[in-house]
N, C-alpha and C. Protein backbone atom coordinates (compact mmCIF):
# COMPACT_ATOMS: atom_id res chain seq x y z
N UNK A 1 8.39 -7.58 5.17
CA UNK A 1 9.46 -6.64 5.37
C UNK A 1 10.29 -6.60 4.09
N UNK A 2 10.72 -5.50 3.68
CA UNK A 2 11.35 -5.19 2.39
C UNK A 2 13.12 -4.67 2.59
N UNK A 3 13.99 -5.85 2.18
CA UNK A 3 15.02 -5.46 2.74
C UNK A 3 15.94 -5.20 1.33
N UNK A 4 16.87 -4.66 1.26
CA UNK A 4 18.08 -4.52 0.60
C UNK A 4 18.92 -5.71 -0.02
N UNK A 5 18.88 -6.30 -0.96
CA UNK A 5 19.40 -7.53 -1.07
C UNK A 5 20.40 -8.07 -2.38
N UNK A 6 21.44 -6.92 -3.29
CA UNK A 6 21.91 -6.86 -4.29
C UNK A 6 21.23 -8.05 -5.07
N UNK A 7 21.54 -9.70 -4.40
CA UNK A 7 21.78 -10.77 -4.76
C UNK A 7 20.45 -11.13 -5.58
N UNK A 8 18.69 -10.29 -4.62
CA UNK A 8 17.82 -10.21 -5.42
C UNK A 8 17.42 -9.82 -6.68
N UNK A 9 16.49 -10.46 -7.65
CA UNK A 9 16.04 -9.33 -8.82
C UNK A 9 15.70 -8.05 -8.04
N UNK A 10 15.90 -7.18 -8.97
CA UNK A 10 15.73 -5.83 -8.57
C UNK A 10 16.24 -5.13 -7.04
N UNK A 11 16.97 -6.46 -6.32
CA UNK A 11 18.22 -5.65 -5.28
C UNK A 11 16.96 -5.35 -4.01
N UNK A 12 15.64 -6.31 -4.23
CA UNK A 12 15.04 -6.20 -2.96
C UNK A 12 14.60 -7.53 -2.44
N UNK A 13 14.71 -7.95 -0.86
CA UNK A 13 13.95 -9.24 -0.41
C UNK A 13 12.93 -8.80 0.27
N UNK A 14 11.52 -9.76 0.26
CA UNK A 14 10.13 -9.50 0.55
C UNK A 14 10.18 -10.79 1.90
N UNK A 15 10.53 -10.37 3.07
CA UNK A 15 9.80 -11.71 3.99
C UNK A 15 8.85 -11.41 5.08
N UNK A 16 7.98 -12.50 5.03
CA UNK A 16 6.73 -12.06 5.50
C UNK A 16 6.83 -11.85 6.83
N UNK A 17 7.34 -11.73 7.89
CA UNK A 17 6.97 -11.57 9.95
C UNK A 17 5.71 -12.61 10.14
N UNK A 18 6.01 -13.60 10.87
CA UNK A 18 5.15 -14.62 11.41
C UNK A 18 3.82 -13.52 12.31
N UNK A 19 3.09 -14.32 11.95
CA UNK A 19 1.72 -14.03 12.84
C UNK A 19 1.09 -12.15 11.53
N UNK A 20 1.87 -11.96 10.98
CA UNK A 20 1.36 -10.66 10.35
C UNK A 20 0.49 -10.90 9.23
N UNK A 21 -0.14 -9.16 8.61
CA UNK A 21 -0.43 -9.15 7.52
C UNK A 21 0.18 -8.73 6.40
N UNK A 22 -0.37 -8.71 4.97
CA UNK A 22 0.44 -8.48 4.45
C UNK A 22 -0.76 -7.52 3.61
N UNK A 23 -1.81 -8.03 3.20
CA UNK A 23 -3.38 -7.14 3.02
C UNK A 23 -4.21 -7.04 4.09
N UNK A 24 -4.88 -5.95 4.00
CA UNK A 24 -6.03 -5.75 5.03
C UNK A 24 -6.91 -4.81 4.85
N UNK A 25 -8.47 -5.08 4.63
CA UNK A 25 -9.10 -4.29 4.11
C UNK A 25 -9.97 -3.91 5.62
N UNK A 26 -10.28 -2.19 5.34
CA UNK A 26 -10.73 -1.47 6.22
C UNK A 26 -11.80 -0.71 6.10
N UNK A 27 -12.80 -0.61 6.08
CA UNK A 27 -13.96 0.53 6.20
C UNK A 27 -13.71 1.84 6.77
N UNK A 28 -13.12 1.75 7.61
CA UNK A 28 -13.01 3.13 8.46
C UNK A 28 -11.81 3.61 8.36
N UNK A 29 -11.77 4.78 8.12
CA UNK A 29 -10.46 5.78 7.81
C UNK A 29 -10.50 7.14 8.95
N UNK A 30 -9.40 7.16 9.13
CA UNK A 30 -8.89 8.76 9.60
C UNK A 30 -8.29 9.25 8.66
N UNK A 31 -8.61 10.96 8.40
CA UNK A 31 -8.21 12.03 7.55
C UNK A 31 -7.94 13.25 7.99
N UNK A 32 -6.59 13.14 8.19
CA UNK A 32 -5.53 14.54 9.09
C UNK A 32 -5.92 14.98 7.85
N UNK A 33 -5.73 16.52 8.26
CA UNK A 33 -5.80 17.88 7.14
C UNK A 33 -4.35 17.86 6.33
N UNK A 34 -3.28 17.19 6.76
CA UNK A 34 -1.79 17.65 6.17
C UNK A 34 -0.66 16.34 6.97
N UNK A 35 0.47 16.24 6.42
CA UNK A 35 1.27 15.40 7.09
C UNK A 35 2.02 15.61 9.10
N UNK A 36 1.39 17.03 8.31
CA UNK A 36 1.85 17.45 9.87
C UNK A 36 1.28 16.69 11.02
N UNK A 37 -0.37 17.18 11.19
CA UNK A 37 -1.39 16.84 11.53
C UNK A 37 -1.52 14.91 11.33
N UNK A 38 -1.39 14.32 10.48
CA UNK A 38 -0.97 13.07 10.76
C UNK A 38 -0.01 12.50 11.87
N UNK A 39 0.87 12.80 11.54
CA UNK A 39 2.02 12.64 12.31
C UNK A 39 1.74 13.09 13.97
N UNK A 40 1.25 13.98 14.29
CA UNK A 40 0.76 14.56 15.76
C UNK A 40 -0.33 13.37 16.02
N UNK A 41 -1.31 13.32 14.94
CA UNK A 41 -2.45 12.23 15.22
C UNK A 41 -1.39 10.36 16.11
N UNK A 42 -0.69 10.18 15.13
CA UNK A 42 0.25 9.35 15.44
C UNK A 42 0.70 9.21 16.48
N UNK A 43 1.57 10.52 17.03
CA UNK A 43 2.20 10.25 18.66
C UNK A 43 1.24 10.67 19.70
N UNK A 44 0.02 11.00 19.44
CA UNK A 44 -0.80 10.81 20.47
C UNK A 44 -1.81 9.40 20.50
N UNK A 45 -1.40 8.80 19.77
CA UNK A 45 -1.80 7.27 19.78
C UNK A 45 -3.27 7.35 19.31
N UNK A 46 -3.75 8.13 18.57
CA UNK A 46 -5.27 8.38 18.13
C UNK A 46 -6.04 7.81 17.62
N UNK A 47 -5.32 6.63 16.88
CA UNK A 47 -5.49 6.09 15.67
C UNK A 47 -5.32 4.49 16.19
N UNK A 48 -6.56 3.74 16.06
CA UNK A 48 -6.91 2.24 16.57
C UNK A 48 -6.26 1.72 14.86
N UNK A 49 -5.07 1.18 14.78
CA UNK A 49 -4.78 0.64 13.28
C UNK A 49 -5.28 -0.98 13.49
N UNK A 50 -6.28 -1.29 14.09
CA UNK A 50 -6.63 -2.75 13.92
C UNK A 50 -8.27 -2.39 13.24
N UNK A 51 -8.25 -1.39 13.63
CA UNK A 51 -9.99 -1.09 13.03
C UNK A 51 -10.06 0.00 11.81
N UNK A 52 -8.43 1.19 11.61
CA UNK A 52 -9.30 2.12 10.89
C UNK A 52 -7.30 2.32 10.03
N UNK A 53 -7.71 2.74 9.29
CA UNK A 53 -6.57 3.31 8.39
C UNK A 53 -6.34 4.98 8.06
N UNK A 54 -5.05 5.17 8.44
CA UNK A 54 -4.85 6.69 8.31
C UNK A 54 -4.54 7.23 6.90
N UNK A 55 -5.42 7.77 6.40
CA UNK A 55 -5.21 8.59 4.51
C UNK A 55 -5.07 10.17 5.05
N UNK A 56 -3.71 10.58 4.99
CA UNK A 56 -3.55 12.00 5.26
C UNK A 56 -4.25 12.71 3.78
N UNK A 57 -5.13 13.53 3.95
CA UNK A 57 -6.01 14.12 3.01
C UNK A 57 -5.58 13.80 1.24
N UNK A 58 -5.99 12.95 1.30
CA UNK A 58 -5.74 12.00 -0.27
C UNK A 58 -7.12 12.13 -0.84
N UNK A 59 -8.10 11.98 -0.35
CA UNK A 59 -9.52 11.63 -0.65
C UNK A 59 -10.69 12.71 -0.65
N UNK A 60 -11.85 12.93 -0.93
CA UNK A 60 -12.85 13.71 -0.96
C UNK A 60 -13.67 12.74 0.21
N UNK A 61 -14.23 13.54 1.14
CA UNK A 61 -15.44 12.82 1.81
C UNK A 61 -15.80 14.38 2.02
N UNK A 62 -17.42 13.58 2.38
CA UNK A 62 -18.40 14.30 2.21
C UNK A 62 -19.11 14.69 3.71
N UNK A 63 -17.50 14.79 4.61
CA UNK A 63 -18.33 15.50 6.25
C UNK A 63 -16.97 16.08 6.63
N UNK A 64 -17.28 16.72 8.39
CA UNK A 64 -16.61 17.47 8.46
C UNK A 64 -15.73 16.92 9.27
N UNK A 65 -15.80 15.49 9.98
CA UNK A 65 -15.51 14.59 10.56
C UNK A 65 -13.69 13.93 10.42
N UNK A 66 -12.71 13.99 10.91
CA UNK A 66 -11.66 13.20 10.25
C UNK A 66 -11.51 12.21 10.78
N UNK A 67 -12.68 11.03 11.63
CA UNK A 67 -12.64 9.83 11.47
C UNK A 67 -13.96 9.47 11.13
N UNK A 68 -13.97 8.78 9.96
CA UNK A 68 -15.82 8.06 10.07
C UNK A 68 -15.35 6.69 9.24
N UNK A 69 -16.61 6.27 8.65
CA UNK A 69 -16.76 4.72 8.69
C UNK A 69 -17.54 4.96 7.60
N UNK A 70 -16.71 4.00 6.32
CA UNK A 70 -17.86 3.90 5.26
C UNK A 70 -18.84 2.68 5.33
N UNK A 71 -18.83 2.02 6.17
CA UNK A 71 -19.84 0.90 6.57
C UNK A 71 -19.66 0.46 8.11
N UNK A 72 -20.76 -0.43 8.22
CA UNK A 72 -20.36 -1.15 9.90
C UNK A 72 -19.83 -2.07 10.02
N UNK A 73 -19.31 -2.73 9.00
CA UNK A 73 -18.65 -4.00 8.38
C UNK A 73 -17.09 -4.10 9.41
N UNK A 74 -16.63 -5.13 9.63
CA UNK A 74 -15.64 -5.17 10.50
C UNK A 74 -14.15 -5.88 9.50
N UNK A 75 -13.12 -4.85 9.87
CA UNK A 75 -11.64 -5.06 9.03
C UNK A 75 -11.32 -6.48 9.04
N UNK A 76 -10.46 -7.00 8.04
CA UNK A 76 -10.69 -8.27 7.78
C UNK A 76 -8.75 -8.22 7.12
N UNK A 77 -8.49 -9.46 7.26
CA UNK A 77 -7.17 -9.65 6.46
C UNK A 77 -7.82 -10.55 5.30
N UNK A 78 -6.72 -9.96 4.21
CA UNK A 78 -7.34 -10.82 2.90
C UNK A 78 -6.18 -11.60 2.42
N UNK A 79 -6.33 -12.80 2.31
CA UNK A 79 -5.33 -14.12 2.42
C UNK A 79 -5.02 -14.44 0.82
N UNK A 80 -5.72 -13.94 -0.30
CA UNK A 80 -5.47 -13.97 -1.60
C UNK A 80 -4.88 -13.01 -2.22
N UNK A 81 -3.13 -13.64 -1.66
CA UNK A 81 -2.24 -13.04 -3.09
C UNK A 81 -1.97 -14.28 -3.85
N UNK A 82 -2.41 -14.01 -4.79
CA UNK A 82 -2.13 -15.30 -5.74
C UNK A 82 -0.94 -15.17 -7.06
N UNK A 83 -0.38 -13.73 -6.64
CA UNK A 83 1.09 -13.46 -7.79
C UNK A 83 2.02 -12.86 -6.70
N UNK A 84 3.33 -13.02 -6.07
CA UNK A 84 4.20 -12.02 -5.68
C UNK A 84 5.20 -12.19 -6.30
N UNK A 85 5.72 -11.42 -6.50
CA UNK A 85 6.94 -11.18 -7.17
C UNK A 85 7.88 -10.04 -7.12
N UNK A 86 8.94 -9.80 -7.70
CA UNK A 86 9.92 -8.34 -7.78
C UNK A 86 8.74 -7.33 -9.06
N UNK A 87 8.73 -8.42 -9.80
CA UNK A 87 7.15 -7.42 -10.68
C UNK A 87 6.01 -7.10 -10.73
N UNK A 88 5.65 -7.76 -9.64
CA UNK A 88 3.80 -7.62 -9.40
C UNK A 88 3.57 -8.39 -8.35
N UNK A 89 2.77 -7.86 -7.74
CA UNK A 89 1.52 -8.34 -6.55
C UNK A 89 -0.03 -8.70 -7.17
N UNK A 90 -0.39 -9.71 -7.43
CA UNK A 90 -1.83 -9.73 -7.49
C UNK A 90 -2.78 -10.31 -6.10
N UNK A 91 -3.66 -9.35 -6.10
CA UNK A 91 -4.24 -9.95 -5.17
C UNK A 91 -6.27 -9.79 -5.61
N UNK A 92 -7.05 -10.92 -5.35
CA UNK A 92 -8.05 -11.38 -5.37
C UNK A 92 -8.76 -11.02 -4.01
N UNK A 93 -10.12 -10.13 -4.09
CA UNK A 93 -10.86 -9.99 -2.90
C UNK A 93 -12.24 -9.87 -2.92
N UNK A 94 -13.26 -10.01 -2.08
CA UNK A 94 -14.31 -9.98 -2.26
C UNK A 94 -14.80 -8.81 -1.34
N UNK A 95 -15.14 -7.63 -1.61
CA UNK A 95 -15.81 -7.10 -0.60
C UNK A 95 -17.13 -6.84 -0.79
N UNK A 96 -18.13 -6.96 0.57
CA UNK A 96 -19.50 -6.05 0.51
C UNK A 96 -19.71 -4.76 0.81
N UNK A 97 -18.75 -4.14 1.23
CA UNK A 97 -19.06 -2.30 1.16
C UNK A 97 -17.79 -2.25 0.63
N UNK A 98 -17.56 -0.54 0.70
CA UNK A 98 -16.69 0.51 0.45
C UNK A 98 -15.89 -0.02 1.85
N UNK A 99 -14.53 0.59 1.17
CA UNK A 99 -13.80 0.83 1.87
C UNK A 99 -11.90 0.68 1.30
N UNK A 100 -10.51 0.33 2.24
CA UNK A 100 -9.79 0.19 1.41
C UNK A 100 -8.77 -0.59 1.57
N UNK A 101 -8.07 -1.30 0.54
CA UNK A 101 -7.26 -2.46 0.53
C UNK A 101 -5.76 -2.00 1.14
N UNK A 102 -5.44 -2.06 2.33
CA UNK A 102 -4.27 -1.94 2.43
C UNK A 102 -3.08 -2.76 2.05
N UNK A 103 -1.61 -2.42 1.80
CA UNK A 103 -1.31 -3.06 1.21
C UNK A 103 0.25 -3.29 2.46
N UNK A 104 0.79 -3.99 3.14
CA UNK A 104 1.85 -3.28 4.37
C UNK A 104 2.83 -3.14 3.65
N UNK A 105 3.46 -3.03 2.57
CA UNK A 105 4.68 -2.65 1.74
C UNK A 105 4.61 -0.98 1.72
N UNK A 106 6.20 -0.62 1.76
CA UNK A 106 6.12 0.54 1.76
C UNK A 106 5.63 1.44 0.43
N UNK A 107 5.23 2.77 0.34
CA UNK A 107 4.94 3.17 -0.19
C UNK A 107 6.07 4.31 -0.83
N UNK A 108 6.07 5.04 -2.37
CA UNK A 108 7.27 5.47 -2.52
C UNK A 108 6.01 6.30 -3.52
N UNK A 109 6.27 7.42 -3.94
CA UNK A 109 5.69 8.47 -4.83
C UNK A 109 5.90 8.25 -6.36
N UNK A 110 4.52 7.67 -6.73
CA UNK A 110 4.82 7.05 -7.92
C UNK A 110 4.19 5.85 -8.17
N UNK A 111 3.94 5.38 -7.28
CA UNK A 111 3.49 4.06 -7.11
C UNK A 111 1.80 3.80 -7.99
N UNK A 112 1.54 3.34 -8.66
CA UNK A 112 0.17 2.76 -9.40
C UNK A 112 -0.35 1.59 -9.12
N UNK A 113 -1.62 1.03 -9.12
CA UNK A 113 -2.16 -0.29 -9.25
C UNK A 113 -3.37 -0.26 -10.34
N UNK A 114 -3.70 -1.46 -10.22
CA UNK A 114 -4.77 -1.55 -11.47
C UNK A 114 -5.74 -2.36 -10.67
N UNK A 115 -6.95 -1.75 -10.62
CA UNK A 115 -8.34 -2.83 -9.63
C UNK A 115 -9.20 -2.68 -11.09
N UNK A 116 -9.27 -4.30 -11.23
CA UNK A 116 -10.10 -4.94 -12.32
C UNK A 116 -9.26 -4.69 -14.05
N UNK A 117 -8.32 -4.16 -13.92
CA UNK A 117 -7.84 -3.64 -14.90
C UNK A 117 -8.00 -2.34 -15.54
N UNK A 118 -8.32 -1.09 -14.47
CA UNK A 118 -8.67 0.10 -14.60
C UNK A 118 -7.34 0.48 -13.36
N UNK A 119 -6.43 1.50 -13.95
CA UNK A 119 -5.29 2.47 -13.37
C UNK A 119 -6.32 2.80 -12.03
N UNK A 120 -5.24 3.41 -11.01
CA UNK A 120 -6.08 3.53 -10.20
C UNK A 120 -4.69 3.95 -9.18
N UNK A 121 -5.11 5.46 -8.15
CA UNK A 121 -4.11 5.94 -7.29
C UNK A 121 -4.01 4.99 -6.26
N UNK A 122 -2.70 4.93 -5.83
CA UNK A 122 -2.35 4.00 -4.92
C UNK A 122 -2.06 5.35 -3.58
N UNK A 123 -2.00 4.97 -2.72
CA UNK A 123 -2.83 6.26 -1.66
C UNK A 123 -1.85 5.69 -0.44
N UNK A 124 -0.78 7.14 0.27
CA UNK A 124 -0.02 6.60 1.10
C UNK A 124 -1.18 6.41 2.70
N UNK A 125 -1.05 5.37 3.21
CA UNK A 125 -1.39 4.96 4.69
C UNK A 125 -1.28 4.34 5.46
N UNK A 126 -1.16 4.82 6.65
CA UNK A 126 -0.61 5.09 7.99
C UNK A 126 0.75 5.85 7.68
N UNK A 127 1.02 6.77 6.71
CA UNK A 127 2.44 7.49 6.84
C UNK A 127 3.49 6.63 6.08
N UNK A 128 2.83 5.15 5.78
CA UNK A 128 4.55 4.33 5.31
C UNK A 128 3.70 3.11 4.27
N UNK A 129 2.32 2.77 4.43
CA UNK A 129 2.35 1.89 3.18
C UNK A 129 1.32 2.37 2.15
N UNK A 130 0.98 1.15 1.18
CA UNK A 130 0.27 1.57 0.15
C UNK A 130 -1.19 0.75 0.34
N UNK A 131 -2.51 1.71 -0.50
CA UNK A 131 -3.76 1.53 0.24
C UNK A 131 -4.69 1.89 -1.68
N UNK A 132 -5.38 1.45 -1.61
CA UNK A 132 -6.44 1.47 -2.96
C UNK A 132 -7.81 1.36 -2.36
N UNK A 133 -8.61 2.04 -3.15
CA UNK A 133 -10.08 1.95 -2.88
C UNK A 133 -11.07 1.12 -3.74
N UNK A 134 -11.57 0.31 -2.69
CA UNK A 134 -12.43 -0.82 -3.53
C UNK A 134 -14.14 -0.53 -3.40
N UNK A 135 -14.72 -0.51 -4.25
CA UNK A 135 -16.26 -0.61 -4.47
C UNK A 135 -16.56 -1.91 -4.07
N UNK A 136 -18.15 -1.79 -3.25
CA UNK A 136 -18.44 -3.51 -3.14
C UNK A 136 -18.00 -3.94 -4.53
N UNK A 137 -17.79 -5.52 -4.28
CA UNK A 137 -17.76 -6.94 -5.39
C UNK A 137 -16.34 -7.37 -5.05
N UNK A 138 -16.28 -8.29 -6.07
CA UNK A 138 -15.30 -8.95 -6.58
C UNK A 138 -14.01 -8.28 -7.49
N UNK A 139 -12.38 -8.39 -6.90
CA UNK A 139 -11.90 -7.48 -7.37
C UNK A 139 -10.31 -8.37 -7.65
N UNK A 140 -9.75 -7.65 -9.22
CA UNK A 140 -8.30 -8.20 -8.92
C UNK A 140 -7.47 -7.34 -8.45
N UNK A 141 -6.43 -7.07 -8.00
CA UNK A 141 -5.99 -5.87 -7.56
C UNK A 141 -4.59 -6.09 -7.67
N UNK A 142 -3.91 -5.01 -8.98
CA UNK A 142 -2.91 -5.45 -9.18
C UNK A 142 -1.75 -4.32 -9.16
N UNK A 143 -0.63 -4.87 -7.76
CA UNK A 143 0.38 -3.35 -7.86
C UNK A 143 1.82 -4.07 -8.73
N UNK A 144 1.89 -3.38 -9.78
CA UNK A 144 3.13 -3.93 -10.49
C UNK A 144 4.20 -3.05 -9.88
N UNK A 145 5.21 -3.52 -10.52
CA UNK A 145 6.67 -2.39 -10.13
C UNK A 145 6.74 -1.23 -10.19
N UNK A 146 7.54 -0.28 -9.66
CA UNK A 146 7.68 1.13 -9.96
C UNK A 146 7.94 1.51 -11.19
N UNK A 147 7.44 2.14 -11.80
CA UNK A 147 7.81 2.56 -12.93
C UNK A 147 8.40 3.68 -13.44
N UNK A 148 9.93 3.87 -13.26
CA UNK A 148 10.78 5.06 -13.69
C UNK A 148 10.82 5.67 -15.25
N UNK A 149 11.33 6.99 -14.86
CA UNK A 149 11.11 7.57 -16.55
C UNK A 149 12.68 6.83 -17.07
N UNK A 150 12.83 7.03 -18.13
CA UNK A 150 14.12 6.39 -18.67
C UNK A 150 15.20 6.98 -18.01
N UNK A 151 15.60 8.46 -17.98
CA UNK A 151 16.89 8.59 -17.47
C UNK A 151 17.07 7.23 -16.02
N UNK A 152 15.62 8.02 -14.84
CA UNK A 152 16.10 7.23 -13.82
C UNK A 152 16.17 6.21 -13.89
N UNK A 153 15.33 4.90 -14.74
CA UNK A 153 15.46 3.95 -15.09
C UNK A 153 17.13 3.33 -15.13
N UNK A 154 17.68 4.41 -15.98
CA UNK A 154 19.41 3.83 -16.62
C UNK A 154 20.06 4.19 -15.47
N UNK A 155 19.56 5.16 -14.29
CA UNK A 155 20.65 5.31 -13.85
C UNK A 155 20.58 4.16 -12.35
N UNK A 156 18.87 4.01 -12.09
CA UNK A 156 18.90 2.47 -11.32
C UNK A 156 19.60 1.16 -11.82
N UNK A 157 19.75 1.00 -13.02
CA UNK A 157 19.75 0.00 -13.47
C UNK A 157 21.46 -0.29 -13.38
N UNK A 158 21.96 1.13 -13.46
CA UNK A 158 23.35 1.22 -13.22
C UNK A 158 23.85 1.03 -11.98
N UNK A 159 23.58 1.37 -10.64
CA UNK A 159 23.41 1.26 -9.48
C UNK A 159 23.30 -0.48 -9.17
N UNK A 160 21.96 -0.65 -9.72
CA UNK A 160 22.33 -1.88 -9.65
C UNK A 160 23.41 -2.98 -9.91
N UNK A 161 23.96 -2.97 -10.99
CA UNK A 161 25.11 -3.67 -11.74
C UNK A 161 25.85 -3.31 -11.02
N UNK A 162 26.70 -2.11 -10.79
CA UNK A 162 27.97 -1.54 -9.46
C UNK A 162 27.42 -2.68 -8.41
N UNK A 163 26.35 -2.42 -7.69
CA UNK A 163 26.28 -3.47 -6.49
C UNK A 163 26.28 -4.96 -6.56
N UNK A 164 25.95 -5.10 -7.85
CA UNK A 164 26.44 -6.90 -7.97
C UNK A 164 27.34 -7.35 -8.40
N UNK A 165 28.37 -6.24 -8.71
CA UNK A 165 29.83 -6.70 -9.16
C UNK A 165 30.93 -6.29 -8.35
N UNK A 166 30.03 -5.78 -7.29
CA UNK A 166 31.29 -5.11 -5.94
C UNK A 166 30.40 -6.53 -5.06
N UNK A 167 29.58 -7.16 -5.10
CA UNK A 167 29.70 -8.52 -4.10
C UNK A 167 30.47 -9.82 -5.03
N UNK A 168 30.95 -9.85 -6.13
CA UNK A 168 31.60 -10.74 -6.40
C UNK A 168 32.97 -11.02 -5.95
């Protein structure tokens, strides 16, 4: 859970919810045509999120289908983050098919990762977190910080300072 926290670097706290995940890789995806269509998918409860992950049309597939399965392989939590931080997440995984690394942190427009050290879109799913696509093997998978252009940069950075000198 990602809370509000001046007192933190960068003015955010990361704590984990007992019994949860925090990665989870999935084979099987649902693909609404639009956010709309997500969102309807959603309150009709359509969507099994222990088996399949929702990518509102982010992706190319090759049917006409908006739920299928890139393997028969069964979703798995992946227990190797071996960096967290306010600057980076690394995380270490092994997969044997396709499919994609969810990530349960929220997702914000803008967001990048790097798998193996190649850029790579970070993809909103289920509506609120962030999700990357892994090829079978062995993978590092790395989401660093947001990265603002300079104005917004100065003017977060300003925001910030106001809020840690109005808790003193």
């Amino acid at each position: 859970v990602e809370q509000i926290d001046p007192l933190q670097p960068y003015g955010v706290r990361f704590d984990a919810l007992p019994g949860s995940w925090r990665a989870r890789w999935f084979p099987c995806v649902v693909i609404p045509m639009n956010n709309v269509e997500a969102w309807a998918i959603l309150a009709r409860g359509q969507v099994n999120f222990s088996t399949h992950v929702l990518l509102p049309v982010q992706i190319e597939i090759d049917t006409d289908e908006w739920e299928y399965c890139l393997s028969d392989a069964s979703p798995r939590v992946v227990n190797s983050i071996e960096e967290h931080g306010p600057n980076r997440l690394t995380i270490r995984v092994a997969v044997e098919d396709d499919g994609y690394l969810v990530l349960s942190d929220a997702w914000y427009p803008g967001w990048y990762a790097q798998v193996d050290g190649h850029p790579t879109d970070v993809l909103l799913a289920n509506t609120l977190f962030r999700a990357v696509f892994l090829p079978p093997g062995e993978h590092e998978v790395i989401f660093p910080v947001l990265w603002l252009d300079g104005e917004k940069q100065i003017g977060y950075l300003r925001i910030r300072k106001w809020l840690q000198d109005t808790q003193k």
